[in-house]
C-alpha atoms as a PDB file:
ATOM      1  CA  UNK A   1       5.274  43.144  14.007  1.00  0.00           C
ATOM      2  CA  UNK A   2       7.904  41.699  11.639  1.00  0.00           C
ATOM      3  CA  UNK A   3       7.166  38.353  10.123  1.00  0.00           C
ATOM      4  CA  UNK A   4      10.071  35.441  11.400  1.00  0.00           C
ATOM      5  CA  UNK A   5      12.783  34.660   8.655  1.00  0.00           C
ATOM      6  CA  UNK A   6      11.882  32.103   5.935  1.00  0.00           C
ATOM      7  CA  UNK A   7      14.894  30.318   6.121  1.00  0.00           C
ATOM      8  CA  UNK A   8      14.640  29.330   9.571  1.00  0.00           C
ATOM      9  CA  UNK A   9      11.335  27.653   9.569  1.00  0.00           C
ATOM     10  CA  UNK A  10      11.324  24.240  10.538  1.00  0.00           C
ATOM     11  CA  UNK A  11      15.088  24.032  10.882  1.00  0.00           C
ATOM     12  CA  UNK A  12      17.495  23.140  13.533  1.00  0.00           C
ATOM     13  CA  UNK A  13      20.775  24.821  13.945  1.00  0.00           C
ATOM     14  CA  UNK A  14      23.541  22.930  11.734  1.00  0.00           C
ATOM     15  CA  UNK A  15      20.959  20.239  10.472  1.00  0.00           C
ATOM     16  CA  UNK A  16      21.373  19.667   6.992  1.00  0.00           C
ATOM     17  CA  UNK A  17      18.567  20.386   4.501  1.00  0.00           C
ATOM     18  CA  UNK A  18      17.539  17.061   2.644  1.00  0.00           C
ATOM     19  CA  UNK A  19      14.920  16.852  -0.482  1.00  0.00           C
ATOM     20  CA  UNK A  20      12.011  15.344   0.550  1.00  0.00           C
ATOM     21  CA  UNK A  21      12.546  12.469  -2.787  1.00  0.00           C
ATOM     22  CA  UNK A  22      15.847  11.386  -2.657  1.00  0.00           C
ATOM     23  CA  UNK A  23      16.754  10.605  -6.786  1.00  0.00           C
ATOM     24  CA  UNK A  24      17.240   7.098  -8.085  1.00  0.00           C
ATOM     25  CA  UNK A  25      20.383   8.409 -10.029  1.00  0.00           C
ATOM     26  CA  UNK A  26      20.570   5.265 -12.709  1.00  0.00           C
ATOM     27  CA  UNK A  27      16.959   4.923 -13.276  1.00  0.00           C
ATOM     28  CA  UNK A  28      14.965   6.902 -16.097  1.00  0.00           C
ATOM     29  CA  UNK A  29      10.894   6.683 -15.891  1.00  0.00           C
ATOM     30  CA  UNK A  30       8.956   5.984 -18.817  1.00  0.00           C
ATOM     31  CA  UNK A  31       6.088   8.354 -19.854  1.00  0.00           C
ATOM     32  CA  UNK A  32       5.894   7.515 -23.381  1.00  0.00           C
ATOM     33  CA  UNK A  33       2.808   4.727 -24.652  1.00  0.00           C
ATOM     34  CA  UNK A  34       5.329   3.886 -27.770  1.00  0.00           C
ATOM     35  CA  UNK A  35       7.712   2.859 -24.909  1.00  0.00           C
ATOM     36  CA  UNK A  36       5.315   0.478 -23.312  1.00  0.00           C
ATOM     37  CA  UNK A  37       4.330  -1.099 -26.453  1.00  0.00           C
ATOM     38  CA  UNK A  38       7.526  -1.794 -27.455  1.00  0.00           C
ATOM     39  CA  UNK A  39       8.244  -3.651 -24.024  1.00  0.00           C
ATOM     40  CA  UNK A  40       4.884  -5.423 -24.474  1.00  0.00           C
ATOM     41  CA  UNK A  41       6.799  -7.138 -27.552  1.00  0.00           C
ATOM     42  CA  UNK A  42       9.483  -7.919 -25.487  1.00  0.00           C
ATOM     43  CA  UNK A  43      10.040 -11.008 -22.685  1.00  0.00           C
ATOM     44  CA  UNK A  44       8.333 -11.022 -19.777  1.00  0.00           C
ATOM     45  CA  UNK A  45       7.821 -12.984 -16.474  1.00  0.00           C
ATOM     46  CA  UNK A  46       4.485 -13.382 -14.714  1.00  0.00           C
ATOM     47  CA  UNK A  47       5.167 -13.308 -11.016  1.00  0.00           C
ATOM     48  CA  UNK A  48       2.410 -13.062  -8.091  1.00  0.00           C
ATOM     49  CA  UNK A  49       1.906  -9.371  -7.243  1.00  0.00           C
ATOM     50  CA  UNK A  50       3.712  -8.255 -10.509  1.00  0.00           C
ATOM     51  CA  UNK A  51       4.088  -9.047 -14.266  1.00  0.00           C
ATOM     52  CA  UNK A  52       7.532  -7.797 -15.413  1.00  0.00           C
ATOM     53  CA  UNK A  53       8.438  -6.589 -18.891  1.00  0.00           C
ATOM     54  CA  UNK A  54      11.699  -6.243 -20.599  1.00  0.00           C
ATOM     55  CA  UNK A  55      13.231  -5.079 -23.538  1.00  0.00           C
ATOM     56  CA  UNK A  56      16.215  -4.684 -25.218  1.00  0.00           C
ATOM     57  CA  UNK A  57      17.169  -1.508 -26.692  1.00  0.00           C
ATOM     58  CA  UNK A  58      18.744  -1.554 -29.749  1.00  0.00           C
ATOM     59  CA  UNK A  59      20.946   1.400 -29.099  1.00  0.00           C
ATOM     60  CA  UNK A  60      22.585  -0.751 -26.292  1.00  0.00           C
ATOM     61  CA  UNK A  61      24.516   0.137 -23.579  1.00  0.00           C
ATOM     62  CA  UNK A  62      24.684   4.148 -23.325  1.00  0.00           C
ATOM     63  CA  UNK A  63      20.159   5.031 -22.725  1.00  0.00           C
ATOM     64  CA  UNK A  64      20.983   3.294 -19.394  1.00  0.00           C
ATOM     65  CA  UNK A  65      18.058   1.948 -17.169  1.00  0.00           C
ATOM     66  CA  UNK A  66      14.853   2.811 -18.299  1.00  0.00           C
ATOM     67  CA  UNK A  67      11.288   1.631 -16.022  1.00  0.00           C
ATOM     68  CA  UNK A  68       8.073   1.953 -16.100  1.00  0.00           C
ATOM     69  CA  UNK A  69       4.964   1.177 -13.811  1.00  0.00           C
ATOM     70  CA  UNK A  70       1.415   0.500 -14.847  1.00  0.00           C
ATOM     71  CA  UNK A  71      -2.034  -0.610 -12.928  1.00  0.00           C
ATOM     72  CA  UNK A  72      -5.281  -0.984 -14.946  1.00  0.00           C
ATOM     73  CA  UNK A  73      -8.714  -0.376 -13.463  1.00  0.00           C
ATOM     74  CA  UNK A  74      -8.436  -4.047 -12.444  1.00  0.00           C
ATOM     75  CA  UNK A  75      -6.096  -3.317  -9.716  1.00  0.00           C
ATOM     76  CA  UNK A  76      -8.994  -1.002  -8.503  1.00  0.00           C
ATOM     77  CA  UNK A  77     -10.097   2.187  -7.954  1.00  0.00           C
ATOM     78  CA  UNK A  78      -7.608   5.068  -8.122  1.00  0.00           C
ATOM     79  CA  UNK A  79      -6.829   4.965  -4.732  1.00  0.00           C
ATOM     80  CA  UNK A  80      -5.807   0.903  -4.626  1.00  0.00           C
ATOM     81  CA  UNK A  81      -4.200   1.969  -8.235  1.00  0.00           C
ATOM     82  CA  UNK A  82      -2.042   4.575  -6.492  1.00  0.00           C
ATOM     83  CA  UNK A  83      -0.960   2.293  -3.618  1.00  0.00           C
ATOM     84  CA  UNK A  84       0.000  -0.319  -6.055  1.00  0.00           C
ATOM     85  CA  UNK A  85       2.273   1.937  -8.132  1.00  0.00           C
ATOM     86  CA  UNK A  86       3.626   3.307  -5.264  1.00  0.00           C
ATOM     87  CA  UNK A  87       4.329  -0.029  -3.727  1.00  0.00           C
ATOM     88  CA  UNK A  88       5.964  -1.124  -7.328  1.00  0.00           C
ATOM     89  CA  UNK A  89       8.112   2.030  -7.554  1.00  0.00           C
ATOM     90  CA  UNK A  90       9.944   1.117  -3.930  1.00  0.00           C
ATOM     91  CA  UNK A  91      10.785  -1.880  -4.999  1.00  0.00           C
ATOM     92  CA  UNK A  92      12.235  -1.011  -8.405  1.00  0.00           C
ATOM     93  CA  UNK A  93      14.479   1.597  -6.914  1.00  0.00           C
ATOM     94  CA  UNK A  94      15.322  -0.792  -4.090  1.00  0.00           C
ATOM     95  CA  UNK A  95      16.315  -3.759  -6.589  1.00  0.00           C
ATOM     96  CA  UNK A  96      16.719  -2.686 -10.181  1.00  0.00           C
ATOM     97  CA  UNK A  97      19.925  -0.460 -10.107  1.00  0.00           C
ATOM     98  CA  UNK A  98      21.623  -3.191  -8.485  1.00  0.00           C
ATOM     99  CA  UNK A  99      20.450  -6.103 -10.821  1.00  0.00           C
ATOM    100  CA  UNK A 100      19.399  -4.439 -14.048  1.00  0.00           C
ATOM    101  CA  UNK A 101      21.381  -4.228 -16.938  1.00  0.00           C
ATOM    102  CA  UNK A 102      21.720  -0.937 -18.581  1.00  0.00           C
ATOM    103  CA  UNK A 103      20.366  -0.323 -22.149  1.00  0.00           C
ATOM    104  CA  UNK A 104      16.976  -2.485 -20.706  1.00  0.00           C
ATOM    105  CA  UNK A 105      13.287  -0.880 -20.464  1.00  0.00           C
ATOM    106  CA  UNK A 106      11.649  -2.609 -17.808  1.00  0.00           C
ATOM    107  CA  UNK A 107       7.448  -2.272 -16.843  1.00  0.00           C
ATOM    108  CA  UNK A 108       6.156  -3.327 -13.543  1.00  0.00           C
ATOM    109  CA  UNK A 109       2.475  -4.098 -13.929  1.00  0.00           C
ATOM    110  CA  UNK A 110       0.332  -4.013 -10.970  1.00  0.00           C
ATOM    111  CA  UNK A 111      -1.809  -6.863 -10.211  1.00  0.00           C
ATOM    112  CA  UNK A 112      -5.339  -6.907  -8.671  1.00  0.00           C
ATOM    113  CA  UNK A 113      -5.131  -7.314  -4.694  1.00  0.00           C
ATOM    114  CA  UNK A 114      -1.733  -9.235  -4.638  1.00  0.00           C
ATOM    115  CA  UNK A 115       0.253  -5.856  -5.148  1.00  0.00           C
ATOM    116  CA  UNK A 116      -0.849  -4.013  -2.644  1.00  0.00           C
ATOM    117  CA  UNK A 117      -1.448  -6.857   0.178  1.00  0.00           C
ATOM    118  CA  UNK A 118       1.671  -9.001  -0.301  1.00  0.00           C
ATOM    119  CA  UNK A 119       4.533  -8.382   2.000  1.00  0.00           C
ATOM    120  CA  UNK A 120       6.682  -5.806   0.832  1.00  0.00           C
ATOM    121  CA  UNK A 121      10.329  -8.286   1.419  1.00  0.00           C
ATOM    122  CA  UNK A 122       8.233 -11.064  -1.072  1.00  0.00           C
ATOM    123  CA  UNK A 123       7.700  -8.510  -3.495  1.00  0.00           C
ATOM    124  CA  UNK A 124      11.333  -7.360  -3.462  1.00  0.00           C
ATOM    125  CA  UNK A 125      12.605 -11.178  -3.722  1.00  0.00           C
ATOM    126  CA  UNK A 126      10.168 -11.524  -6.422  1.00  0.00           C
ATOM    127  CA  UNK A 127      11.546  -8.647  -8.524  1.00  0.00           C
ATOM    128  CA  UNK A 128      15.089  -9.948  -7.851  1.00  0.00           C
ATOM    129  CA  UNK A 129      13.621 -13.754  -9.047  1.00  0.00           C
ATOM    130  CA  UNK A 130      12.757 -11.836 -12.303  1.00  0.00           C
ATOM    131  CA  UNK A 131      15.148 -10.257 -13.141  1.00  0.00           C
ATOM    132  CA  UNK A 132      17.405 -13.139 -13.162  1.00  0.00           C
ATOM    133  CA  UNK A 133      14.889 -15.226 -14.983  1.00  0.00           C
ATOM    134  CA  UNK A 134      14.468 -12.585 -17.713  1.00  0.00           C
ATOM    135  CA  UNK A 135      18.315 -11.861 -17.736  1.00  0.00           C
ATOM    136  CA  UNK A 136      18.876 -15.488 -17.733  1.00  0.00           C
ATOM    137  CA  UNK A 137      20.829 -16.317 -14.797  1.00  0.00           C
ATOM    138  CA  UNK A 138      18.503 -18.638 -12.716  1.00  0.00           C
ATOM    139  CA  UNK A 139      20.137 -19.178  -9.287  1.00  0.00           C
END
């Protein structure tokens, strides 16, 4: 008995293979603890299922968008932590390569309970309320 082809697995004729993540092309993830202290020093704007960072870099324009996303064991245990980042990172890829300004590291922390049970639109128009807050342009 032959085993079936690989390749065909779980495939339609002439459907088009899509990765599972689909990249955030403008967007670069912070991994680095200098990174978030620096944007600790930086402005920020307390909102209710999110506290938003930002810096300026001073190499400018060409790092592009940098982000980051943090919960402490406030938020809750790892699961709730999880949920909350997860819940953060949609709404950063939804919102900041539209109103973020390249050259700008940006953190997303999680706050306990409001993260992860406010409605998902609030938390986008939040982020969008931010961003034009910490960029300045309040309207």
């Amino acid at each position: 008995m032959m085993p079936p082809e690989t390749d065909l697995i779980g495939r339609h004729a002439g459907e088009e293979h899509l990765p599972a993540v689909l990249p955030c092309g403008s967007l670069t993830v912070l991994t680095q603890r200098r990174d978030f202290q620096l944007a600790a020093r930086g402005k920020r704007v307390a909102m209710e299922g999110f506290v938003l960072q930002m810096l300026r870099r001073p190499d400018g324009e060409q790092g592009g968008i940098r982000i980051g996303y943090t919960c402490s064991k406030k938020v809750g245990n790892a699961v709730a932590r999880n949920r909350a980042k997860r819940r953060l990172r949609e709404i950063a890829h939804a919102v900041v390569p539209q109103t973020g300004k390249a050259g700008h590291d940006y953190v997303l922390i999680g706050r306990n309970t409001a993260t992860a049970t406010l409605p998902f639109s609030r938390l986008l128009g939040d982020l969008e309320k931010a961003l034009r807050i910490l960029h300045g342009t309040r309207s």
